[in-house]
Every structure is written in structure tokens, then in C-alpha cells.
N, C-alpha and C. Protein backbone atom coordinates (compact mmCIF):
# COMPACT_ATOMS: atom_id res chain seq x y z
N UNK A 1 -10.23 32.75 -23.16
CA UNK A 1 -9.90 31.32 -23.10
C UNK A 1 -10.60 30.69 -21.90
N UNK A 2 -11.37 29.54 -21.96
CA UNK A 2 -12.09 28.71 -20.75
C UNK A 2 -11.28 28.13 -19.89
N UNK A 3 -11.06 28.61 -18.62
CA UNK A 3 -10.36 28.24 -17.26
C UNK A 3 -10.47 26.37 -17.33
N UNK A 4 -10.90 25.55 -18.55
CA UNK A 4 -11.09 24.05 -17.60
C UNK A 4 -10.25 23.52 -18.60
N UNK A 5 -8.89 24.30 -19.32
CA UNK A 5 -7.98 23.60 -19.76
C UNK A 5 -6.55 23.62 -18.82
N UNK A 6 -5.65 22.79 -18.72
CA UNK A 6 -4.79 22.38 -17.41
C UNK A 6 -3.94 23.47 -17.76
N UNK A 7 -3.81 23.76 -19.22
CA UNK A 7 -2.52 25.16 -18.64
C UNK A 7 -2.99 26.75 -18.75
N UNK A 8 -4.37 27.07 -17.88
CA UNK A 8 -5.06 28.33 -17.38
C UNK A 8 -4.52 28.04 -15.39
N UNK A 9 -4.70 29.31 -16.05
CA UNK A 9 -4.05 30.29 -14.35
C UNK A 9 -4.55 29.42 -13.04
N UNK A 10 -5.95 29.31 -13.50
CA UNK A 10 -6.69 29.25 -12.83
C UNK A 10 -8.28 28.29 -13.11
N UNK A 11 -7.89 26.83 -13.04
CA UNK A 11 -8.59 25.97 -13.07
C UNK A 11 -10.15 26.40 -13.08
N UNK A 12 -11.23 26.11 -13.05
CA UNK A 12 -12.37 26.14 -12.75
C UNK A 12 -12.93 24.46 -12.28
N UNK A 13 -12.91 23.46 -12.96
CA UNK A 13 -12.73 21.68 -12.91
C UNK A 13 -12.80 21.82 -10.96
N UNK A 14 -14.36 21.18 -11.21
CA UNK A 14 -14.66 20.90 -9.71
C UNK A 14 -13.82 20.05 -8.97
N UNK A 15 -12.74 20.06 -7.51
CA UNK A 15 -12.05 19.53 -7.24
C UNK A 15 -12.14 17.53 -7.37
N UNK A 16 -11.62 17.00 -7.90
CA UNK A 16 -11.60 15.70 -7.50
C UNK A 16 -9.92 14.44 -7.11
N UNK A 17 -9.81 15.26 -5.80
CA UNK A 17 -8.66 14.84 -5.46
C UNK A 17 -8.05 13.19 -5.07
N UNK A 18 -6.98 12.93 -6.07
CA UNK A 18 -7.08 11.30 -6.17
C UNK A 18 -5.63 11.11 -5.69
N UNK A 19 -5.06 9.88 -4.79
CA UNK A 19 -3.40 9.52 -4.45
C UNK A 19 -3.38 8.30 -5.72
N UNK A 20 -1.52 8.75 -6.34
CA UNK A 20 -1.20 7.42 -7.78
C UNK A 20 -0.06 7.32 -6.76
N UNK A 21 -0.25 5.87 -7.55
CA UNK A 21 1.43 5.19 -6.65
C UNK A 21 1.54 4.60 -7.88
N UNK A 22 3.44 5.55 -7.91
CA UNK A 22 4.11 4.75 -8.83
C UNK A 22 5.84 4.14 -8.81
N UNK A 23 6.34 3.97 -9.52
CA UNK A 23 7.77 3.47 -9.51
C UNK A 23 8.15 4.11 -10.64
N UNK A 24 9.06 5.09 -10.38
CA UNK A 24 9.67 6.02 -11.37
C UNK A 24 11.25 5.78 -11.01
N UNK A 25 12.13 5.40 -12.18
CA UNK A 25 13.58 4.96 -12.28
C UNK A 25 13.93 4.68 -10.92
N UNK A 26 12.99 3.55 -10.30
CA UNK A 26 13.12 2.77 -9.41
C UNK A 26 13.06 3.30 -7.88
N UNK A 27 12.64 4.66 -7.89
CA UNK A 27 11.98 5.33 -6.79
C UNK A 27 10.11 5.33 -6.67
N UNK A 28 9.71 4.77 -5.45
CA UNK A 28 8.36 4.56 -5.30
C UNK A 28 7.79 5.73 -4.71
N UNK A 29 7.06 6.65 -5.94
CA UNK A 29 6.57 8.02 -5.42
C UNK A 29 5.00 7.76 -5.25
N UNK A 30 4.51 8.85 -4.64
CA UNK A 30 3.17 8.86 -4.34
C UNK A 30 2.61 10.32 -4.59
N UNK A 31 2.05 10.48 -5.14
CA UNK A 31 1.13 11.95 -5.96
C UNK A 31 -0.06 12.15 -5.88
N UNK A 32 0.03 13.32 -5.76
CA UNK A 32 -1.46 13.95 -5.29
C UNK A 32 -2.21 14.40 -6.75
N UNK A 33 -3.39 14.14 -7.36
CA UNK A 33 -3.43 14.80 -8.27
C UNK A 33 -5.36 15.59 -7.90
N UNK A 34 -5.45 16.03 -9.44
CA UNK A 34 -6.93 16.42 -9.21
C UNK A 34 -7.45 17.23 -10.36
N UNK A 35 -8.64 17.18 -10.40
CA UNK A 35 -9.30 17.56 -11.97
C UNK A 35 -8.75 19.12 -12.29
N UNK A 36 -8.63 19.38 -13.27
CA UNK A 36 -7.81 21.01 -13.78
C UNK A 36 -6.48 20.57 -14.02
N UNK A 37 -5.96 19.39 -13.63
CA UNK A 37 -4.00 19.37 -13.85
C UNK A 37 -4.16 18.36 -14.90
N UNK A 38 -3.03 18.70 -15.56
CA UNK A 38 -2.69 17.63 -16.99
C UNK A 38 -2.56 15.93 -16.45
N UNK A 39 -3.38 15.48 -17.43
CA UNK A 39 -3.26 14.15 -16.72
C UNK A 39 -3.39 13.74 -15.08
N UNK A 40 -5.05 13.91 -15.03
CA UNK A 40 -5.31 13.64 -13.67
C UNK A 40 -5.16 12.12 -12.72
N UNK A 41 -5.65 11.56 -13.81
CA UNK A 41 -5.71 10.31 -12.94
C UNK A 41 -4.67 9.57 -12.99
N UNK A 42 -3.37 9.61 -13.58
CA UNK A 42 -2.16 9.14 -13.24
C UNK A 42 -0.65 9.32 -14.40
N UNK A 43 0.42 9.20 -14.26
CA UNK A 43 1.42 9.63 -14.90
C UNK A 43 1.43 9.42 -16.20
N UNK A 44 1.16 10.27 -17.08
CA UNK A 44 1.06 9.67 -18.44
C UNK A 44 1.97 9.34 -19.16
N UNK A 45 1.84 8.37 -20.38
CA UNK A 45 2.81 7.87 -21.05
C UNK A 45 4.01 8.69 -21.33
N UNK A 46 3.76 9.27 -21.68
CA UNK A 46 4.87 10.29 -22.41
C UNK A 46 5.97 10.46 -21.30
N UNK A 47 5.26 11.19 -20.28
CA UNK A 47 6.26 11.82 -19.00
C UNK A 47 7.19 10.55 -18.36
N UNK A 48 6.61 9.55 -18.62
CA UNK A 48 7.25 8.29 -18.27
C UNK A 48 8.55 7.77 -18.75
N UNK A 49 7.83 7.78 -19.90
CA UNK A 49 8.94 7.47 -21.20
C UNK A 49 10.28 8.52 -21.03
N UNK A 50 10.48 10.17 -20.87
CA UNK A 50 10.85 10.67 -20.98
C UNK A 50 12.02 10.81 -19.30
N UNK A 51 11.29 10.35 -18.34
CA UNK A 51 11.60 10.24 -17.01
C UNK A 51 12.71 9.06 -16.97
N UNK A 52 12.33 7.98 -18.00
CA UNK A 52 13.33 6.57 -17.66
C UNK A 52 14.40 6.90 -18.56
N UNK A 53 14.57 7.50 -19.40
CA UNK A 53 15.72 7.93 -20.59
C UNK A 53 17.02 9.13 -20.04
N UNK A 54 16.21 9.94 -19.13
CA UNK A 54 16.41 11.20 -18.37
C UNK A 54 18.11 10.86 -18.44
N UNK A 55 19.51 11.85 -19.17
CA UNK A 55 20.24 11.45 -18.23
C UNK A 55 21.28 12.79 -18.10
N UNK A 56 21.21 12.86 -16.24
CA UNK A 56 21.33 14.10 -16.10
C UNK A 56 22.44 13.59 -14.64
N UNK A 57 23.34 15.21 -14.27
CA UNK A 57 24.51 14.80 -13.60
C UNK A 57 23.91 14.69 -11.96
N UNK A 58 24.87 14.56 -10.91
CA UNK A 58 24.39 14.38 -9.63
C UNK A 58 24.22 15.72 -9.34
N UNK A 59 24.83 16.70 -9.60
CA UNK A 59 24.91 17.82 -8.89
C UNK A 59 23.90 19.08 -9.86
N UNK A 60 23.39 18.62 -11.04
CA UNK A 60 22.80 19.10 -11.91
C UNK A 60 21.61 20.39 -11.66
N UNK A 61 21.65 21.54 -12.20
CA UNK A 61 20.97 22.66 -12.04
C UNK A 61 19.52 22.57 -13.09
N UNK A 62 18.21 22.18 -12.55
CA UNK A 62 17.44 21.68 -13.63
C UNK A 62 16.39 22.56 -13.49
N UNK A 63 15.73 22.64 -14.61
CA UNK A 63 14.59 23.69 -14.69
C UNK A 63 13.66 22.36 -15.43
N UNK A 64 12.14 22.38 -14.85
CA UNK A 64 11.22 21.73 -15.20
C UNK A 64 9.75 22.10 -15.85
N UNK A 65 10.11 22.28 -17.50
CA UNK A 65 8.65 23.60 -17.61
C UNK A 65 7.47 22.82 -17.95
N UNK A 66 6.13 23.63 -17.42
CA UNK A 66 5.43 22.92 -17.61
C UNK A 66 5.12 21.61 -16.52
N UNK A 67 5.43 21.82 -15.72
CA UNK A 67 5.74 20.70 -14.03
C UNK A 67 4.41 19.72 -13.56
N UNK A 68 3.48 20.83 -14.27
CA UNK A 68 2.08 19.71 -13.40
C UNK A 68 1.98 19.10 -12.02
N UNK A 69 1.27 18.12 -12.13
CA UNK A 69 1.61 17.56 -10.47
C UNK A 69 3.03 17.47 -10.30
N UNK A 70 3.80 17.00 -11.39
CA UNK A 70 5.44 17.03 -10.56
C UNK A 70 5.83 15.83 -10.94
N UNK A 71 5.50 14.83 -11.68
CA UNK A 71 6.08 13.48 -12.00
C UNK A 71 7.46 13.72 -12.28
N UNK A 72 7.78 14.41 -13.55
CA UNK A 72 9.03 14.70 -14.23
C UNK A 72 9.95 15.14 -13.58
N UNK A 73 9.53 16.36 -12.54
CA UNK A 73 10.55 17.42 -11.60
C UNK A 73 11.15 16.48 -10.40
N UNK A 74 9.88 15.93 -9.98
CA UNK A 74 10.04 15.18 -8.45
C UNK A 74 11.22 14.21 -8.75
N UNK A 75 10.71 13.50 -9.90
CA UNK A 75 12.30 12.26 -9.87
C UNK A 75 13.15 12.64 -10.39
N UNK A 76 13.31 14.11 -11.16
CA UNK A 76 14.74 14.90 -11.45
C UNK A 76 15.70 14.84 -10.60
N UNK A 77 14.92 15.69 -9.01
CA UNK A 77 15.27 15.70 -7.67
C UNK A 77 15.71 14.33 -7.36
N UNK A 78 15.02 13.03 -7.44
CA UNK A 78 15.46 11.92 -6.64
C UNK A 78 17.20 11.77 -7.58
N UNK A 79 17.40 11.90 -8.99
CA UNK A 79 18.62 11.69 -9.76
C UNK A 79 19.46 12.50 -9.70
N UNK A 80 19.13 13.71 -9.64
CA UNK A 80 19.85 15.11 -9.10
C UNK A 80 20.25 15.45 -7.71
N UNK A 81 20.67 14.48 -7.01
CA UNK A 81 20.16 14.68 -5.20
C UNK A 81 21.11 15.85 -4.80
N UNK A 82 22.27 16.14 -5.61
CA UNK A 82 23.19 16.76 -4.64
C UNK A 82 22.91 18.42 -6.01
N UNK A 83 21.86 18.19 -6.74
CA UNK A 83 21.53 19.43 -7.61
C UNK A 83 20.31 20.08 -6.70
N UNK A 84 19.57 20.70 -7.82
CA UNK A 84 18.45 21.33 -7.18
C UNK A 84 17.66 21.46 -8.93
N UNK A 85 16.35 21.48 -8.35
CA UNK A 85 15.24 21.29 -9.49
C UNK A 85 14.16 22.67 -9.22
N UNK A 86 13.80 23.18 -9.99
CA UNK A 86 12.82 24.31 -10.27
C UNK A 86 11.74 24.49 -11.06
N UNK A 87 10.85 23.95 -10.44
CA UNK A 87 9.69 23.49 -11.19
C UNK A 87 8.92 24.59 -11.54
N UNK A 88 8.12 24.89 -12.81
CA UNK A 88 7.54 26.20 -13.06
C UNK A 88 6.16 25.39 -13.83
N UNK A 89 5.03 26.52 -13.36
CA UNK A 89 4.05 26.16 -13.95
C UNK A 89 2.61 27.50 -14.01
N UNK A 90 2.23 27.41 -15.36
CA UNK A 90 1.40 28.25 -14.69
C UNK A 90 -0.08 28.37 -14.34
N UNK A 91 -0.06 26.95 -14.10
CA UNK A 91 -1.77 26.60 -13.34
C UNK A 91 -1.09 26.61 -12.23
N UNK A 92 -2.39 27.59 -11.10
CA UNK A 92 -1.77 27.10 -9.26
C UNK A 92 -1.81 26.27 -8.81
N UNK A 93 -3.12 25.33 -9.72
CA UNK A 93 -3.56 24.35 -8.68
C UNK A 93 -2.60 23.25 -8.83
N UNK A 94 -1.67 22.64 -9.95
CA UNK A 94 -0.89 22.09 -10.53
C UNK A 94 0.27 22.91 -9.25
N UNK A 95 0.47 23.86 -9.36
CA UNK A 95 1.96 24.39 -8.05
C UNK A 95 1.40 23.50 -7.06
N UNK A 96 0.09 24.20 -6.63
CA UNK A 96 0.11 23.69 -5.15
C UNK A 96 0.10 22.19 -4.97
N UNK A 97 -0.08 21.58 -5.74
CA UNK A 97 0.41 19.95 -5.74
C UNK A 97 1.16 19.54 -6.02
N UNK A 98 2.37 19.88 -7.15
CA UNK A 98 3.33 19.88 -6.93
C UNK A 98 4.62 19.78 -5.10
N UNK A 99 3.86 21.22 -5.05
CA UNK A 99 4.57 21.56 -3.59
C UNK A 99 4.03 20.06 -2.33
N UNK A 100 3.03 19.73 -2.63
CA UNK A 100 2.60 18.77 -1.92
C UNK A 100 3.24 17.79 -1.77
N UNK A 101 3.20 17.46 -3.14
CA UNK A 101 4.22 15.94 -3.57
C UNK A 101 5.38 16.23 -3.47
N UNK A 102 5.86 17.32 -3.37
CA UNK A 102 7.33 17.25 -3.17
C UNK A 102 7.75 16.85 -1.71
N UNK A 103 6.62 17.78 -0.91
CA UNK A 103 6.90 16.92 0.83
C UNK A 103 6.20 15.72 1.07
N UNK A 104 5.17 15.15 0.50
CA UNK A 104 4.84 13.70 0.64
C UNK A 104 5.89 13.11 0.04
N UNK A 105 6.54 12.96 -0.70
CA UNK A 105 8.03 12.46 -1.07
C UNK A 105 9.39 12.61 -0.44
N UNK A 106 9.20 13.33 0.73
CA UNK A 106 10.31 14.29 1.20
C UNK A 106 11.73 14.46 0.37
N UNK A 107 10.72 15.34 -0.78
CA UNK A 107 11.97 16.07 -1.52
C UNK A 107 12.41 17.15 -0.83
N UNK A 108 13.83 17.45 -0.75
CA UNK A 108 13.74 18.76 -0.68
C UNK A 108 14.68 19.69 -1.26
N UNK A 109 14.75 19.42 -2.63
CA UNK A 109 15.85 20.00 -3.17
C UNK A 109 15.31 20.46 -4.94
N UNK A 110 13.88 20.86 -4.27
CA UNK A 110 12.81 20.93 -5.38
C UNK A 110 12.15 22.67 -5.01
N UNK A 111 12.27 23.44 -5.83
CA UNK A 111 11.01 24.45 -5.29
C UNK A 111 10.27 24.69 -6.85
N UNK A 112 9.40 24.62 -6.09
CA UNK A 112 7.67 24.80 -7.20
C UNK A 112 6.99 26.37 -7.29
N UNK A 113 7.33 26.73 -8.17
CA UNK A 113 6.56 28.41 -8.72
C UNK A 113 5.51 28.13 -9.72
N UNK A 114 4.65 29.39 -9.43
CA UNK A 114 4.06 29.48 -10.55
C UNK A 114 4.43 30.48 -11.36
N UNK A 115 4.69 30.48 -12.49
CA UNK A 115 5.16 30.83 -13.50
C UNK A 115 4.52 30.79 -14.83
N UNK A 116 4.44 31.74 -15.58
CA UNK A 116 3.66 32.16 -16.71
C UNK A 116 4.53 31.99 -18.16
N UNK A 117 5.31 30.71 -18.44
CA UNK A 117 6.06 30.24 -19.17
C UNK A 117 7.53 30.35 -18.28
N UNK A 118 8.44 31.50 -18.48
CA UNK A 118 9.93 31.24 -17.68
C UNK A 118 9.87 32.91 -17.19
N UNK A 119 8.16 33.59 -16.92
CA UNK A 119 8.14 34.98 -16.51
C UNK A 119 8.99 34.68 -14.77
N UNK A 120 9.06 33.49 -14.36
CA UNK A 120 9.52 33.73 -12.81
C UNK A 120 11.41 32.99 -12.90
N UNK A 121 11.79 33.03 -14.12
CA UNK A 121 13.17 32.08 -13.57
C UNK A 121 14.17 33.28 -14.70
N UNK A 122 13.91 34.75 -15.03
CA UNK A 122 14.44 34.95 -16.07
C UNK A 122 15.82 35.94 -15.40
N UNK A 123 17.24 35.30 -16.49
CA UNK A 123 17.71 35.93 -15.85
C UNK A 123 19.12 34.73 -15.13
N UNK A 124 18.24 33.51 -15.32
CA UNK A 124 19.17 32.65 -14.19
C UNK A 124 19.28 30.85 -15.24
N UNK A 125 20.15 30.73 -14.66
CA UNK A 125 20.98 29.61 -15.97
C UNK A 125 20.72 28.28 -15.33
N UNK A 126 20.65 27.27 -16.38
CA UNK A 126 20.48 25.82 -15.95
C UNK A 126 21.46 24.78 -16.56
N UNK A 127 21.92 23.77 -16.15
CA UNK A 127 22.04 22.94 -16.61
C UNK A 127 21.21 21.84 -17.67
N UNK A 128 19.78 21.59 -17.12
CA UNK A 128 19.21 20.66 -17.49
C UNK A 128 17.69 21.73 -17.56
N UNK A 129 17.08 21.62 -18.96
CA UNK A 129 15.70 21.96 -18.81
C UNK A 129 15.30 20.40 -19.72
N UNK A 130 13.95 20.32 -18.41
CA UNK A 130 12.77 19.13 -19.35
C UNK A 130 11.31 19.68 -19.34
N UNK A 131 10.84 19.31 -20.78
CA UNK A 131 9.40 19.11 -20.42
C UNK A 131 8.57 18.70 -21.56
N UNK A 132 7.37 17.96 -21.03
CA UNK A 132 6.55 17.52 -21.39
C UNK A 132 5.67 18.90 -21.88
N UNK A 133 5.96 19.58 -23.08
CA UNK A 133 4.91 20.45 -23.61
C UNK A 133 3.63 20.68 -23.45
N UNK A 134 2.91 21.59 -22.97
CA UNK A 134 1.23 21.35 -23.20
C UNK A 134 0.98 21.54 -24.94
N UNK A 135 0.87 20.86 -25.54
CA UNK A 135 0.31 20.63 -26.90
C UNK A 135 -0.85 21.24 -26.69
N UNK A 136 -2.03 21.03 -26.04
CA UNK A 136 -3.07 21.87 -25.94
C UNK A 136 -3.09 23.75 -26.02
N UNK A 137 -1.86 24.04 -25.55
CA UNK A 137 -2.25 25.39 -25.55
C UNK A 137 -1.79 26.11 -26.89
N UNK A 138 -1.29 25.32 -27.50
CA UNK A 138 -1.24 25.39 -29.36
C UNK A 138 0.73 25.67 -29.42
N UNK A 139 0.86 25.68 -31.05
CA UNK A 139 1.92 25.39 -31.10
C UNK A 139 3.10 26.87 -30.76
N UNK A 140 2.26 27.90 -30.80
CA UNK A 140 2.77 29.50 -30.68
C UNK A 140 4.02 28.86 -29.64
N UNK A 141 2.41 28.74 -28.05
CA UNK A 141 3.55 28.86 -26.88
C UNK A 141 4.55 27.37 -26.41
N UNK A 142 4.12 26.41 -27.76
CA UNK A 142 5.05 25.41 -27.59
C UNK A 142 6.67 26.11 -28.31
N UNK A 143 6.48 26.53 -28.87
CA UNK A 143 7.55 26.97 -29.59
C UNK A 143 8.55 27.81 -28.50
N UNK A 144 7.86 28.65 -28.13
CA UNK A 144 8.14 29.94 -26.86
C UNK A 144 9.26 29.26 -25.93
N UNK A 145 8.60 27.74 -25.53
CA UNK A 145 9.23 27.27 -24.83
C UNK A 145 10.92 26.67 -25.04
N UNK A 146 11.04 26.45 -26.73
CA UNK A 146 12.25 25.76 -27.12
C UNK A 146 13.04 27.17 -27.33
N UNK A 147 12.50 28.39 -28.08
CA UNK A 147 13.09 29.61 -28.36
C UNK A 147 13.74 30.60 -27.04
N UNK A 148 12.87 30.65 -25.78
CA UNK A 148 13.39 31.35 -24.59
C UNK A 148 14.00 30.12 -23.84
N UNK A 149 13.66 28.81 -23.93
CA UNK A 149 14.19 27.75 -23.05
C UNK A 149 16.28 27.89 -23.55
N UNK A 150 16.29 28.07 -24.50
CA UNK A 150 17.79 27.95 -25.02
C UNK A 150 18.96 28.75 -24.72
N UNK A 151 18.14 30.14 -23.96
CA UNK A 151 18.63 31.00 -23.36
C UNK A 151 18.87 30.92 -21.81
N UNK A 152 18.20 30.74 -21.07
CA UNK A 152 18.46 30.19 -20.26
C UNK A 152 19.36 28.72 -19.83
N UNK A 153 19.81 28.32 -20.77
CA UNK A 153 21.09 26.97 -20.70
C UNK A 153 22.37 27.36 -20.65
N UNK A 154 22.68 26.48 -20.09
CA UNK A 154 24.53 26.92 -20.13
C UNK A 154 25.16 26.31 -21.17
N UNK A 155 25.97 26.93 -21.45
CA UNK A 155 26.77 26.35 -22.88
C UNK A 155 27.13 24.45 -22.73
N UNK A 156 26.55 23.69 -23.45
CA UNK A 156 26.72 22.36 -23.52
C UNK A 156 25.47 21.98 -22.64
N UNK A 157 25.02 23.03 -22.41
CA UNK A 157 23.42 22.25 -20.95
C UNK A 157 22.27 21.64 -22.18
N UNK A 158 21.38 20.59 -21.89
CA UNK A 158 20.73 20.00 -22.90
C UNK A 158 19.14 20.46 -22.52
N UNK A 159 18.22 20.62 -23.43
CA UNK A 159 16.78 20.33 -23.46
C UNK A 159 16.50 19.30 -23.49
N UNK A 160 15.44 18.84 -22.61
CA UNK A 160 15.15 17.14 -23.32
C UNK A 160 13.61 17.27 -23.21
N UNK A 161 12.50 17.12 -24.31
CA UNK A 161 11.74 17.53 -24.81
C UNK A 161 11.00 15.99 -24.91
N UNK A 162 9.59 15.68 -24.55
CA UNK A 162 8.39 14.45 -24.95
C UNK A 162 7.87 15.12 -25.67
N UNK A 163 7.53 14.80 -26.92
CA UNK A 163 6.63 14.69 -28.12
C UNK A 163 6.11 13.58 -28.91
N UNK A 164 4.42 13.67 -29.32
CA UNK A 164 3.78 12.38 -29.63
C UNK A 164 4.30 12.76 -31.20
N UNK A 165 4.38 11.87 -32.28
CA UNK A 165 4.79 12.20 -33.45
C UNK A 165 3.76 12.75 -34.26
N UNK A 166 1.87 12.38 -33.96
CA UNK A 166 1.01 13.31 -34.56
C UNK A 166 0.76 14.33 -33.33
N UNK A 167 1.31 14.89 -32.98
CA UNK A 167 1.08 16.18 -32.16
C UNK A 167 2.25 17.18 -32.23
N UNK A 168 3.17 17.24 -32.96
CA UNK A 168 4.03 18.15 -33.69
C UNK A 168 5.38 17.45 -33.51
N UNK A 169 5.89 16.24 -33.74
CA UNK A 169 7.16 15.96 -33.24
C UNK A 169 7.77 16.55 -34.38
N UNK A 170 7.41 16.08 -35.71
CA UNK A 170 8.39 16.72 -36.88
C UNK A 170 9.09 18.30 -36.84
N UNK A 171 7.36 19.07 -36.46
CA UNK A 171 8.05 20.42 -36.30
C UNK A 171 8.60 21.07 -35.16
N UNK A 172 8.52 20.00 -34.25
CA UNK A 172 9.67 20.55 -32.98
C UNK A 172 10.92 19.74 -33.41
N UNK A 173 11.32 19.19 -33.81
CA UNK A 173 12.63 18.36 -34.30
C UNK A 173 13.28 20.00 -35.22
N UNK A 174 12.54 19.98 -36.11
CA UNK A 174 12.62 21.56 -37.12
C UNK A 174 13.34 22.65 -36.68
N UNK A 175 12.45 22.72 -35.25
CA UNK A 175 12.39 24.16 -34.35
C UNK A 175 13.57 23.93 -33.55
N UNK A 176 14.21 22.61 -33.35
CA UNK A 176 14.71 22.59 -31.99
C UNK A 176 16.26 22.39 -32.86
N UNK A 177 16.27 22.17 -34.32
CA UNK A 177 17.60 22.08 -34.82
C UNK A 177 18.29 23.69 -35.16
N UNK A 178 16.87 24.37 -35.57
CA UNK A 178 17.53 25.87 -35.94
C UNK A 178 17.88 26.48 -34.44
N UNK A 179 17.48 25.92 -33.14
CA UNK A 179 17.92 26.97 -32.45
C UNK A 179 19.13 26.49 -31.39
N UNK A 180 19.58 25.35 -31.15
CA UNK A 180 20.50 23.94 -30.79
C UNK A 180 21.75 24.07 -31.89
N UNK A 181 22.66 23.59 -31.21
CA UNK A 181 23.73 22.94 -31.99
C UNK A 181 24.00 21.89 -32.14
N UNK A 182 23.00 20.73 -31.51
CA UNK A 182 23.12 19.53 -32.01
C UNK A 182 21.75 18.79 -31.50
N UNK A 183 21.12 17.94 -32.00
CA UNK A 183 19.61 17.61 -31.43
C UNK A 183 20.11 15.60 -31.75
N UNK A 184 19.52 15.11 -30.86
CA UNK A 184 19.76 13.69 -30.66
C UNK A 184 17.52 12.96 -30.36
N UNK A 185 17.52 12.06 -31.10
CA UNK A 185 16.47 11.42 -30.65
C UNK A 185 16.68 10.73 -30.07
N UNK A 186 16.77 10.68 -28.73
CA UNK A 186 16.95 9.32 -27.40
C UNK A 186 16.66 7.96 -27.61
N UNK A 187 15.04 8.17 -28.18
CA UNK A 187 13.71 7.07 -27.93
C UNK A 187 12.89 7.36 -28.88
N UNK A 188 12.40 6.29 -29.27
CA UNK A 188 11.09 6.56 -29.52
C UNK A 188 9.90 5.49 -28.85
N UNK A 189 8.70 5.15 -28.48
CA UNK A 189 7.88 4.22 -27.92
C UNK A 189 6.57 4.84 -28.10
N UNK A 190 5.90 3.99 -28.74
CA UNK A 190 4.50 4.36 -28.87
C UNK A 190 4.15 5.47 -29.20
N UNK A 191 4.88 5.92 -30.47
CA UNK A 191 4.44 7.35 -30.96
C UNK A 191 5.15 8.30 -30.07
N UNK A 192 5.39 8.20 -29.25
CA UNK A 192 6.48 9.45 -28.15
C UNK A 192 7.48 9.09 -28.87
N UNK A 193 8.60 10.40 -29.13
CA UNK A 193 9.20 11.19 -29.07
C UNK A 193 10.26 11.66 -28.25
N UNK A 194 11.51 11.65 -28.00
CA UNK A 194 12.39 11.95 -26.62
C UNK A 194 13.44 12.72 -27.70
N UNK A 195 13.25 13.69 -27.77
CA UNK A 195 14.65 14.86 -27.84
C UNK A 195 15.87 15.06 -27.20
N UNK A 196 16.79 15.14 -27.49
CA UNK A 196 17.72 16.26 -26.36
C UNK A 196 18.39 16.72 -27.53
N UNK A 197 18.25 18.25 -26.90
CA UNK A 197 18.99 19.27 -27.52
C UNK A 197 19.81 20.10 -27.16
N UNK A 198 21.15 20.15 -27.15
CA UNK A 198 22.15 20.24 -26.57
C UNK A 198 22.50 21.52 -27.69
N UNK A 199 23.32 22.66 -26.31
CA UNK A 199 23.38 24.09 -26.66
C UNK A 199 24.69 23.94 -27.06
């Protein structure tokens, strides 16, 4: 597989390091990004959409797969303040900016791994898992993510899942009812997609 897709280990994408300023559920973050991470040059639709719908408790135990620079995780943390957020990913260069933005934000109730789907969190329970799927790395290890993600939840803990509707929403709706006891569509906007699937 060619290192210059965003979810390889290990980027190759000659550095081009850029600062986004944004306003996420009314917190003004600032992010580091750079060529090799999903959506370089600024927060994409989807993660957006999925970020303003978000609704999760104060004290909330959240797992963030798939983390990238950190849009999704970082303002978990700002809604979760008295929880803790666990961002997993398994591009480094995507961790190590993550970890960045989490102290240019002074989060600190965030830690950023790299992780090879949920090879670094197994074992340990959440309240809240989100994520913005890599669709790119095909639908196998999208699936991986709703099938081992469900195990890791606590009984009544929800998935909440962004999907474009031509990039598999039907068959993650499919996937996410056989393995859930109850699946809710939040949203929909511009072809996105907002799940929650509640264990």
C-alpha cells in the first residue's frame, strides 16, 4: 500500500505545515495541520457536522477513532471537561499533531496514541466512541471499526458515526443495526450522515 494515503503508518507527503482557526460548538480552536493527515487544509464538512450534533455527558469516558489532527477529539474534551478523551490513530504524523493541538488549545484531559485501529485501547471501556471513518482505506476496515468499536462500550454507551450517503451510509446504517440495539439518525446536511448507535 503507498505511504501518501492519510491512514498509513507512516506518511511520505512532503511536509506542508499550515495554522486553521476555527469555532467549534462555540469554542475558538486553533490547529496545526499538514500534508499526509486527512483533510489538510482545514476541518472538513463532515467532522463539523458531526461535532455540532455531538451529545455527550460532562464527565463522559470517550474514545475518538480515527482522530487526525484532532478536530472531533479536541472539542469532545472542551464538552467533556470533567471526562477524559482518547484519541487513537494510526498515522504518527496525524498523533503528533494531534498532541500539538491539544497543548496549543490547552487541553488537558485528552491523550493522543497511535494506534493501529483499537490495537492500543483493548481491554478498556467507554462511554462515548466517535468517528469520522477513513472511507479511503475501504469498507473491510470501516466495518472493523463498528464490529470491535461495540465491544469496547458500556452497556447504553453510544457510537456516533459521519457518513457521506454515496460513500457507504446505507451499508453502515445495515452494519450498525445488526450489531446495536438501537441506531438513531441525528442529521442529515449535505449528503452527511450522523448516526448514533446505542449498545
Amino acid at each position: 500500500m503507498s505511504n501518501h494515503h492519510y491512514y498509513s503508518k507512516t506518511p511520505e507527503a512532503k511536509h506542508d505545515r499550515q495554522v486553521v482557526e476555527i469555532t467549534l460548538r462555540g469554542y475558538p480552536l486553533k490547529f496545526t495541520t499538514d500534508a499526509g493527515v486527512f483533510s489538510k487544509s482545514g476541518v472538513d464538512y463532515g467532522s463539523k457536522v458531526l461535532v455540532e450534533c455531538l451529545d455527550l455527558g460532562i464527565a463522559d469516558e470517550i474514545l475518538d477513532v480515527g482522530c487526525g489532527y484532532g478536530p472531533i477529539g479536541l472539542t469532545a474534551a472542551k464538552l467533556a471537561s470533567e471526562g477524559h478523551v482518547t484519541m487513537i490513530d494510526i498515522n504518527e504524523r496525524a498523533v503528533e499533531l494531534a498532541r500539538e493541538n491539544a497543548a496549543m488549545n490547552k487541553i488537558e484531559n485528552a491523550t493522543i496514541v497511535e494506534s493501529d485501529l483499537f490495537e492500543s485501547v483493548k481491554g478498556r471501556s467507554f462511554d462515548v466512541i466517535v468517528t469520522n471513518p477513513p472511507i479511503r482505506a475501504g469498507k473491510t476496515v470501516v466495518h472493523r471499526i463498528y464490529e470491535e468499536g461495540v465491544g469496547l462500550l458500556k452497556n447504553g454507551g453510544s457510537m456516533w458515526v459521519v457518513i457521506q450517503k454515496k460513500q457507504g451510509a446505507p451499508s453502515t446504517l445495515q452494519k450498525l443495526e445488526a450489531l446495536f440495539s438501537q441506531v438513531i439518525e441525528v442529521t442529515k446536511d449535505k449528503g452527511y450522515r450522523i448516526f448514533r448507535a446505542i449498545k
